[in-house]
N, C-alpha and C. Protein backbone atom coordinates (compact mmCIF):
# COMPACT_ATOMS: atom_id res chain seq x y z
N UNK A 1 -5.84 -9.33 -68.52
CA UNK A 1 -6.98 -8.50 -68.80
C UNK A 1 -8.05 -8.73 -67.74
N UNK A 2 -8.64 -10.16 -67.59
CA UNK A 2 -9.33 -9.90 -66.43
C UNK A 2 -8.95 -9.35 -65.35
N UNK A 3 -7.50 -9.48 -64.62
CA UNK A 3 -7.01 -9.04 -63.53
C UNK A 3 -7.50 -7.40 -63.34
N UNK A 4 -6.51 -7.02 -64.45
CA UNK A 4 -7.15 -5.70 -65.10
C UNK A 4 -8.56 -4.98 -64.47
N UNK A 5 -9.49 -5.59 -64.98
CA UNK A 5 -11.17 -5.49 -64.84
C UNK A 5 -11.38 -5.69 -63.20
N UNK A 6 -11.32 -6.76 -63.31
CA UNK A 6 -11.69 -6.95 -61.87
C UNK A 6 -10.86 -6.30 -60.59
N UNK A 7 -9.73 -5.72 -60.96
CA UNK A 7 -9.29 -4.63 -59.90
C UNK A 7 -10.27 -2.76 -60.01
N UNK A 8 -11.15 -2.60 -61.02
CA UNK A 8 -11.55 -1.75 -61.65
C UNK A 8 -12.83 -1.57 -59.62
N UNK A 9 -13.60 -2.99 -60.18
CA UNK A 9 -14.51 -3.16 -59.11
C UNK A 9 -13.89 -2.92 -58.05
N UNK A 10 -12.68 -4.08 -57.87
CA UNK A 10 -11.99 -3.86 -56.16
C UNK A 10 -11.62 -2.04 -55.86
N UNK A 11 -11.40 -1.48 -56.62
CA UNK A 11 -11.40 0.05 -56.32
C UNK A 11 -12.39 0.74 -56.42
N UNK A 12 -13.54 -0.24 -56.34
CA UNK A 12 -15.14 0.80 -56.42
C UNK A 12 -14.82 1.68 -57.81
N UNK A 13 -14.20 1.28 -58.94
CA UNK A 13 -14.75 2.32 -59.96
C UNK A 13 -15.74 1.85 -60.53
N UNK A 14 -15.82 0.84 -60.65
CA UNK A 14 -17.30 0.05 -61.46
C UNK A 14 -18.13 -0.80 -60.33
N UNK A 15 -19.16 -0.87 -60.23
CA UNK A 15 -20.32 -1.47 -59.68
C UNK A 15 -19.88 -3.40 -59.20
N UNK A 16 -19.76 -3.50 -60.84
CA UNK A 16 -19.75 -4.90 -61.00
C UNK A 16 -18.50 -5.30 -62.14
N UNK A 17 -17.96 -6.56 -62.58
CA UNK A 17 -17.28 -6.89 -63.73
C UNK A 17 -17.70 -8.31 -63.96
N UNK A 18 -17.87 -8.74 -65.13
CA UNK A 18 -18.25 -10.06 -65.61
C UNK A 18 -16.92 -10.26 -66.65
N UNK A 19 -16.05 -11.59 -66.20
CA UNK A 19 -15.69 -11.22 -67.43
C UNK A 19 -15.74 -12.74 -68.39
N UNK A 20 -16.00 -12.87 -69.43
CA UNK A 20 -16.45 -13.89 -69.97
C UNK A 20 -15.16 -14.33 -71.33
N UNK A 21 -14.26 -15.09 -71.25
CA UNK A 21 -13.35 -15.24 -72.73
C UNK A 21 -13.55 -16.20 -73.45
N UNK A 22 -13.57 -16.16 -74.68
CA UNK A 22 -14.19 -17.08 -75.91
C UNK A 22 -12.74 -16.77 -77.36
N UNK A 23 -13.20 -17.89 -77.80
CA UNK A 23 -11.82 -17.32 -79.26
C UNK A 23 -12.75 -17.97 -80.70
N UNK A 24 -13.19 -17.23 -81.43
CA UNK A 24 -13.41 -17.23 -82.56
C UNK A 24 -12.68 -17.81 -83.67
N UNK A 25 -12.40 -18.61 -84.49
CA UNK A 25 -11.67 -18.82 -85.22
C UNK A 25 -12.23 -18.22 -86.57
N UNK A 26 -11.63 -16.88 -86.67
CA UNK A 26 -11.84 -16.08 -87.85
C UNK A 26 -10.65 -15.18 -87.87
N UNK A 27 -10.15 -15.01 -88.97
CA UNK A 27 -8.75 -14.01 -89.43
C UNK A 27 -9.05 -12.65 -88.46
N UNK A 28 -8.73 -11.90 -88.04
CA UNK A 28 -9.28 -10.51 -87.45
C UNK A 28 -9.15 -9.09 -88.61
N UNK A 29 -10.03 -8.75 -88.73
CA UNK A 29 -10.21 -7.73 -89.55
C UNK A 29 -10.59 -6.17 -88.72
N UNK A 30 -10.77 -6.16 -87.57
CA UNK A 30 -10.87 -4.91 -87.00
C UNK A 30 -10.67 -5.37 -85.54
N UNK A 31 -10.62 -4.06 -85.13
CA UNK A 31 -10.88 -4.59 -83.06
C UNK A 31 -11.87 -3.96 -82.87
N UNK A 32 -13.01 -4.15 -82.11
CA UNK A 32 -14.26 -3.68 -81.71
C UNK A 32 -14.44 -4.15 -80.10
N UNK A 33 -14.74 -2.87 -79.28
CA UNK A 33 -14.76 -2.93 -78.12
C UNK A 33 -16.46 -2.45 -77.80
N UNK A 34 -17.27 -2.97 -77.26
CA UNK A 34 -18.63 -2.99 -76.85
C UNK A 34 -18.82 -2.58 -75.62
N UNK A 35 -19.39 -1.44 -75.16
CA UNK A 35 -20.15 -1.54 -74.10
C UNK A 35 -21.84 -1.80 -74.19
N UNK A 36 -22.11 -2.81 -74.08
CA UNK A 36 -23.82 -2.84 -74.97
C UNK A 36 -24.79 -1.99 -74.74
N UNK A 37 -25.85 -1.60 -75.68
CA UNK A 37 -26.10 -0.23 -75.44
C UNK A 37 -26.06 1.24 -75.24
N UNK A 38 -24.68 1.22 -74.84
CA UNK A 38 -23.93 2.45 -74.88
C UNK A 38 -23.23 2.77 -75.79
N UNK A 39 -21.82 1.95 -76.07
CA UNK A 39 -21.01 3.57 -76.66
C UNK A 39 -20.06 1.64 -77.34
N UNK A 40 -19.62 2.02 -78.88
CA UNK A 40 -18.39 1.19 -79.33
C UNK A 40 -17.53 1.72 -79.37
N UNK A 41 -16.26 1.40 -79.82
CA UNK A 41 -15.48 1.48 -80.36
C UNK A 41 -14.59 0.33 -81.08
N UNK A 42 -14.13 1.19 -82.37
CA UNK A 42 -14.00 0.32 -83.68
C UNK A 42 -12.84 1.00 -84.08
N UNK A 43 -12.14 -0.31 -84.69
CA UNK A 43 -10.94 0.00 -85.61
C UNK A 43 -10.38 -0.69 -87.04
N UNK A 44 -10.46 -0.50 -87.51
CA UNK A 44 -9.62 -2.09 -88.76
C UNK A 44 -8.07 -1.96 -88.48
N UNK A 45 -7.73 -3.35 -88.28
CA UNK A 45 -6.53 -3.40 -88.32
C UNK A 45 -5.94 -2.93 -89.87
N UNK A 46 -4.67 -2.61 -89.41
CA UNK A 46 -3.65 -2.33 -91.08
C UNK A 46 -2.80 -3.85 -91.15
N UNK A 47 -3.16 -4.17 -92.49
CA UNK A 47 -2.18 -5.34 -93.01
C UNK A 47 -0.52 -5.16 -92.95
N UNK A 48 0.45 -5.53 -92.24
CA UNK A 48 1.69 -5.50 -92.40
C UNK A 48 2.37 -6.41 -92.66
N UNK A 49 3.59 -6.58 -93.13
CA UNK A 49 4.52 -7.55 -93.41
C UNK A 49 5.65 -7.05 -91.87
N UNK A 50 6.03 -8.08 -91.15
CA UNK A 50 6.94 -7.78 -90.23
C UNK A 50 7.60 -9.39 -89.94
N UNK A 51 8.61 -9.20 -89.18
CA UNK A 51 9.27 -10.22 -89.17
C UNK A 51 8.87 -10.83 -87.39
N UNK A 52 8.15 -12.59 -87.49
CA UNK A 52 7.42 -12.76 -86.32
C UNK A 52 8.54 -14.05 -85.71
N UNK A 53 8.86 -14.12 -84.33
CA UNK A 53 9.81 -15.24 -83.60
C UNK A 53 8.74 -16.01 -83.39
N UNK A 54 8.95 -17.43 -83.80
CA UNK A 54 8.20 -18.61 -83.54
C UNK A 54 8.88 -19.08 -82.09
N UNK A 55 7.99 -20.02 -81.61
CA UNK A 55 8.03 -20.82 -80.35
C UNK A 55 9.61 -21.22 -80.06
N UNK A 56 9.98 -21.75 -81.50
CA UNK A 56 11.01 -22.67 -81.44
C UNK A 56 12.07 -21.68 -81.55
N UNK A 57 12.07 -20.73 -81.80
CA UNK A 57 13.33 -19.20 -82.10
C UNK A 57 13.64 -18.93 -82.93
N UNK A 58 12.77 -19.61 -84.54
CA UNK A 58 12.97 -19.41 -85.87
C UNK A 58 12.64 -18.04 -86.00
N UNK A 59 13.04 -16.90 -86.61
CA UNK A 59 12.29 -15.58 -86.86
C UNK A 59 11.62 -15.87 -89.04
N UNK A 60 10.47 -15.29 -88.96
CA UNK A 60 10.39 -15.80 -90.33
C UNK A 60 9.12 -14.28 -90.47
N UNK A 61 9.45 -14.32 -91.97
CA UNK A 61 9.06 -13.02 -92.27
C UNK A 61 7.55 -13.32 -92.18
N UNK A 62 6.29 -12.57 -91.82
CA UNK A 62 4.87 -12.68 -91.88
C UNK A 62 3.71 -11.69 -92.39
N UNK A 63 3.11 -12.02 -93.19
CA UNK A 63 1.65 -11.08 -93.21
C UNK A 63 0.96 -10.54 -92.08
N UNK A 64 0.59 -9.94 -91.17
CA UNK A 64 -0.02 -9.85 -90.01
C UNK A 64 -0.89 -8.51 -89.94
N UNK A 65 -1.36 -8.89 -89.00
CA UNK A 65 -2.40 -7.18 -88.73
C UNK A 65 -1.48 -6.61 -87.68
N UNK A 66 -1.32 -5.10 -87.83
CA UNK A 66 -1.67 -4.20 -86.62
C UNK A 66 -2.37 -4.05 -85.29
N UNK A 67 -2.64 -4.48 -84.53
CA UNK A 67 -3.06 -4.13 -83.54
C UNK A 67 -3.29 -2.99 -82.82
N UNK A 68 -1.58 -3.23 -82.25
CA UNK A 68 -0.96 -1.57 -81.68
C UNK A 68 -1.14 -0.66 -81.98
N UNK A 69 -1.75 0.51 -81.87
CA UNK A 69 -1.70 1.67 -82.70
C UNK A 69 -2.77 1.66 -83.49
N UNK A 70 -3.68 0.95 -83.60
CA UNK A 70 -4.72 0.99 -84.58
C UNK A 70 -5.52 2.67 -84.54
N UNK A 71 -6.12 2.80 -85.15
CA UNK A 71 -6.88 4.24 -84.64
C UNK A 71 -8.32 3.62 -84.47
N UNK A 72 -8.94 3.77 -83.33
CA UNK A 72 -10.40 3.61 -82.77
C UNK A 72 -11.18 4.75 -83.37
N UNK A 73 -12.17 4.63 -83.62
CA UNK A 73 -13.43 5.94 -83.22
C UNK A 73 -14.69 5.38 -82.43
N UNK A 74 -15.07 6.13 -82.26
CA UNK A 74 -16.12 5.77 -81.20
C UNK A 74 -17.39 6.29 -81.34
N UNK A 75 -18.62 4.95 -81.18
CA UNK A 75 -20.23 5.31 -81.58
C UNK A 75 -20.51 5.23 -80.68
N UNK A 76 -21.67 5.85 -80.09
CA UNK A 76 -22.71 6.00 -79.22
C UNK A 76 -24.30 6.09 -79.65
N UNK A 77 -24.86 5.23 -78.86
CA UNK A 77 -25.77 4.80 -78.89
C UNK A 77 -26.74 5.88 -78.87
N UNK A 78 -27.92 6.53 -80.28
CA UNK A 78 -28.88 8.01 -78.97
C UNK A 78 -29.57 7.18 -78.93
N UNK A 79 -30.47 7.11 -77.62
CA UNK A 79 -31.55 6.28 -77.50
C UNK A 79 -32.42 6.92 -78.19
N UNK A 80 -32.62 8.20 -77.90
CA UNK A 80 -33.99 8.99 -78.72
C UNK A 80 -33.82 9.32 -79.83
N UNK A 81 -32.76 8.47 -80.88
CA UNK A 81 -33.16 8.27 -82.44
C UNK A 81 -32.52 6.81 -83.10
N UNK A 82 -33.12 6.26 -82.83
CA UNK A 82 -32.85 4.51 -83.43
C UNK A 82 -32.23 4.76 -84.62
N UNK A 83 -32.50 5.86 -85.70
CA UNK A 83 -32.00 5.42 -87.13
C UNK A 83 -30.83 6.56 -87.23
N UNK A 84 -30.21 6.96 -86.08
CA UNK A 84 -29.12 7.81 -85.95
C UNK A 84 -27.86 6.38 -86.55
N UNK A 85 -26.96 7.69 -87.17
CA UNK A 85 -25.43 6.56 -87.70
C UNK A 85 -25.07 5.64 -86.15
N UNK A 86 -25.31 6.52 -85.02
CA UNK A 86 -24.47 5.73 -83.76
C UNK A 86 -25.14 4.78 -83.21
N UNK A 87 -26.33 4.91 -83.57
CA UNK A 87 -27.54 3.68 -83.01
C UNK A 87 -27.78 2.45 -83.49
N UNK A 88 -27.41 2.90 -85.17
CA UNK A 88 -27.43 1.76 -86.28
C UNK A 88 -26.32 1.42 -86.05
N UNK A 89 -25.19 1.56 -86.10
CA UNK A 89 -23.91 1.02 -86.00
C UNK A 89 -23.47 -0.13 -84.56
N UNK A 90 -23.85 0.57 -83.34
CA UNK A 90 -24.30 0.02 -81.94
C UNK A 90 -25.19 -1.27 -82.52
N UNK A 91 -25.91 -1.04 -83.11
CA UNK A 91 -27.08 -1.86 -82.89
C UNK A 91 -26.19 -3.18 -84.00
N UNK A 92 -25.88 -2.75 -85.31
CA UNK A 92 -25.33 -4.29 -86.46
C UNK A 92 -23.92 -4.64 -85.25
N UNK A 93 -23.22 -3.62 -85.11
CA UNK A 93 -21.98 -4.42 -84.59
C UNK A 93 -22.65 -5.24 -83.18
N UNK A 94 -23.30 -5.28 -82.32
CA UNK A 94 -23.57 -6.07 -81.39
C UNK A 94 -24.13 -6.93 -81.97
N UNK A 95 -24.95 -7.20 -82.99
CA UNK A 95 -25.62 -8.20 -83.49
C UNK A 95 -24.31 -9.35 -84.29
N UNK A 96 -23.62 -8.45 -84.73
CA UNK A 96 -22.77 -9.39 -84.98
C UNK A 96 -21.87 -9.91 -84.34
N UNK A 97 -21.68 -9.28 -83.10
CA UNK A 97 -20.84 -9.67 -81.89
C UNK A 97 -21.41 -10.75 -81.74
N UNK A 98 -22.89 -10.67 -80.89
CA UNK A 98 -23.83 -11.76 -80.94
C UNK A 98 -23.71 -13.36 -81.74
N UNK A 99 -23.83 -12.84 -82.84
CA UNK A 99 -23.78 -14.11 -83.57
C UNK A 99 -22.53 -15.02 -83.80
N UNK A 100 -21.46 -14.27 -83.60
CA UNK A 100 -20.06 -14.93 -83.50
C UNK A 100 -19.83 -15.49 -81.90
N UNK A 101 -20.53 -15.01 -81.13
CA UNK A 101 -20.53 -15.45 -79.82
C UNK A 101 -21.23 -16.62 -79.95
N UNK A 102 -22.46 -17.43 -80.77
CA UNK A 102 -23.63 -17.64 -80.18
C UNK A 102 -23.12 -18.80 -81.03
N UNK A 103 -22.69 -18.46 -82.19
CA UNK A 103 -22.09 -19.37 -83.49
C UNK A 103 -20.92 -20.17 -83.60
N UNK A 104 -19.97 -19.49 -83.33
CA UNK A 104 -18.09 -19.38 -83.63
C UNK A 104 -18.03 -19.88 -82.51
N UNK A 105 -17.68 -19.32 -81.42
CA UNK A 105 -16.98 -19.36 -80.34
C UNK A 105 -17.04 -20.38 -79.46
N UNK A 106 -15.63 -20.71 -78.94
CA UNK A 106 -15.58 -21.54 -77.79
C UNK A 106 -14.92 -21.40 -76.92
């Protein structure tokens, strides 16, 4: 993923890339992608039962989330109405990004 990003810059599509990785130790209940200020996107994972290969080559049946395939939608930020759904939403999900960053993470 960083490789990813940081070839974004080396092709002049983006300005700049920072990329910063941290791991939360919390179950995952959605994927949420941030551009701050601008624009989210959000998904909840779906609960599945599927069958997962351990390290050792045991296969054993598991509870797990979805990832793949999740369905996103996407908020945007209006600047010129703070109490718009996309502004409020922008605004709690970064705050809570925030605090799991500031809190959780290492």
């Amino acid at each position: 993923m960083r490789a990813a990003l940081r070839d974004l810059q080396t092709e002049g599509l983006v300005p700049s890339v920072r990329v910063e990785i941290r791991h939360v130790p919390l179950a995952p209940a959605f994927k949420l992608y941030l551009r701050p200020g601008v624009e989210a996107l959000f998904g909840p994972y779906q609960v599945v039962e599927r069958p997962i290969l351990l390290n050792d080559g045991v296969e054993v049946e598991a509870t797990d989330v979805l990832g793949l395939g999740s369905t996103l939608t996407r908020h945007v930020n209006d600047e010129g109405d703070p109490d718009s759904s996309g502004s409020v939403f922008m605004e709690s999900m970064q705050a809570w990004f925030d605090s799991c960053w500031r809190l959780l993470a290492e």
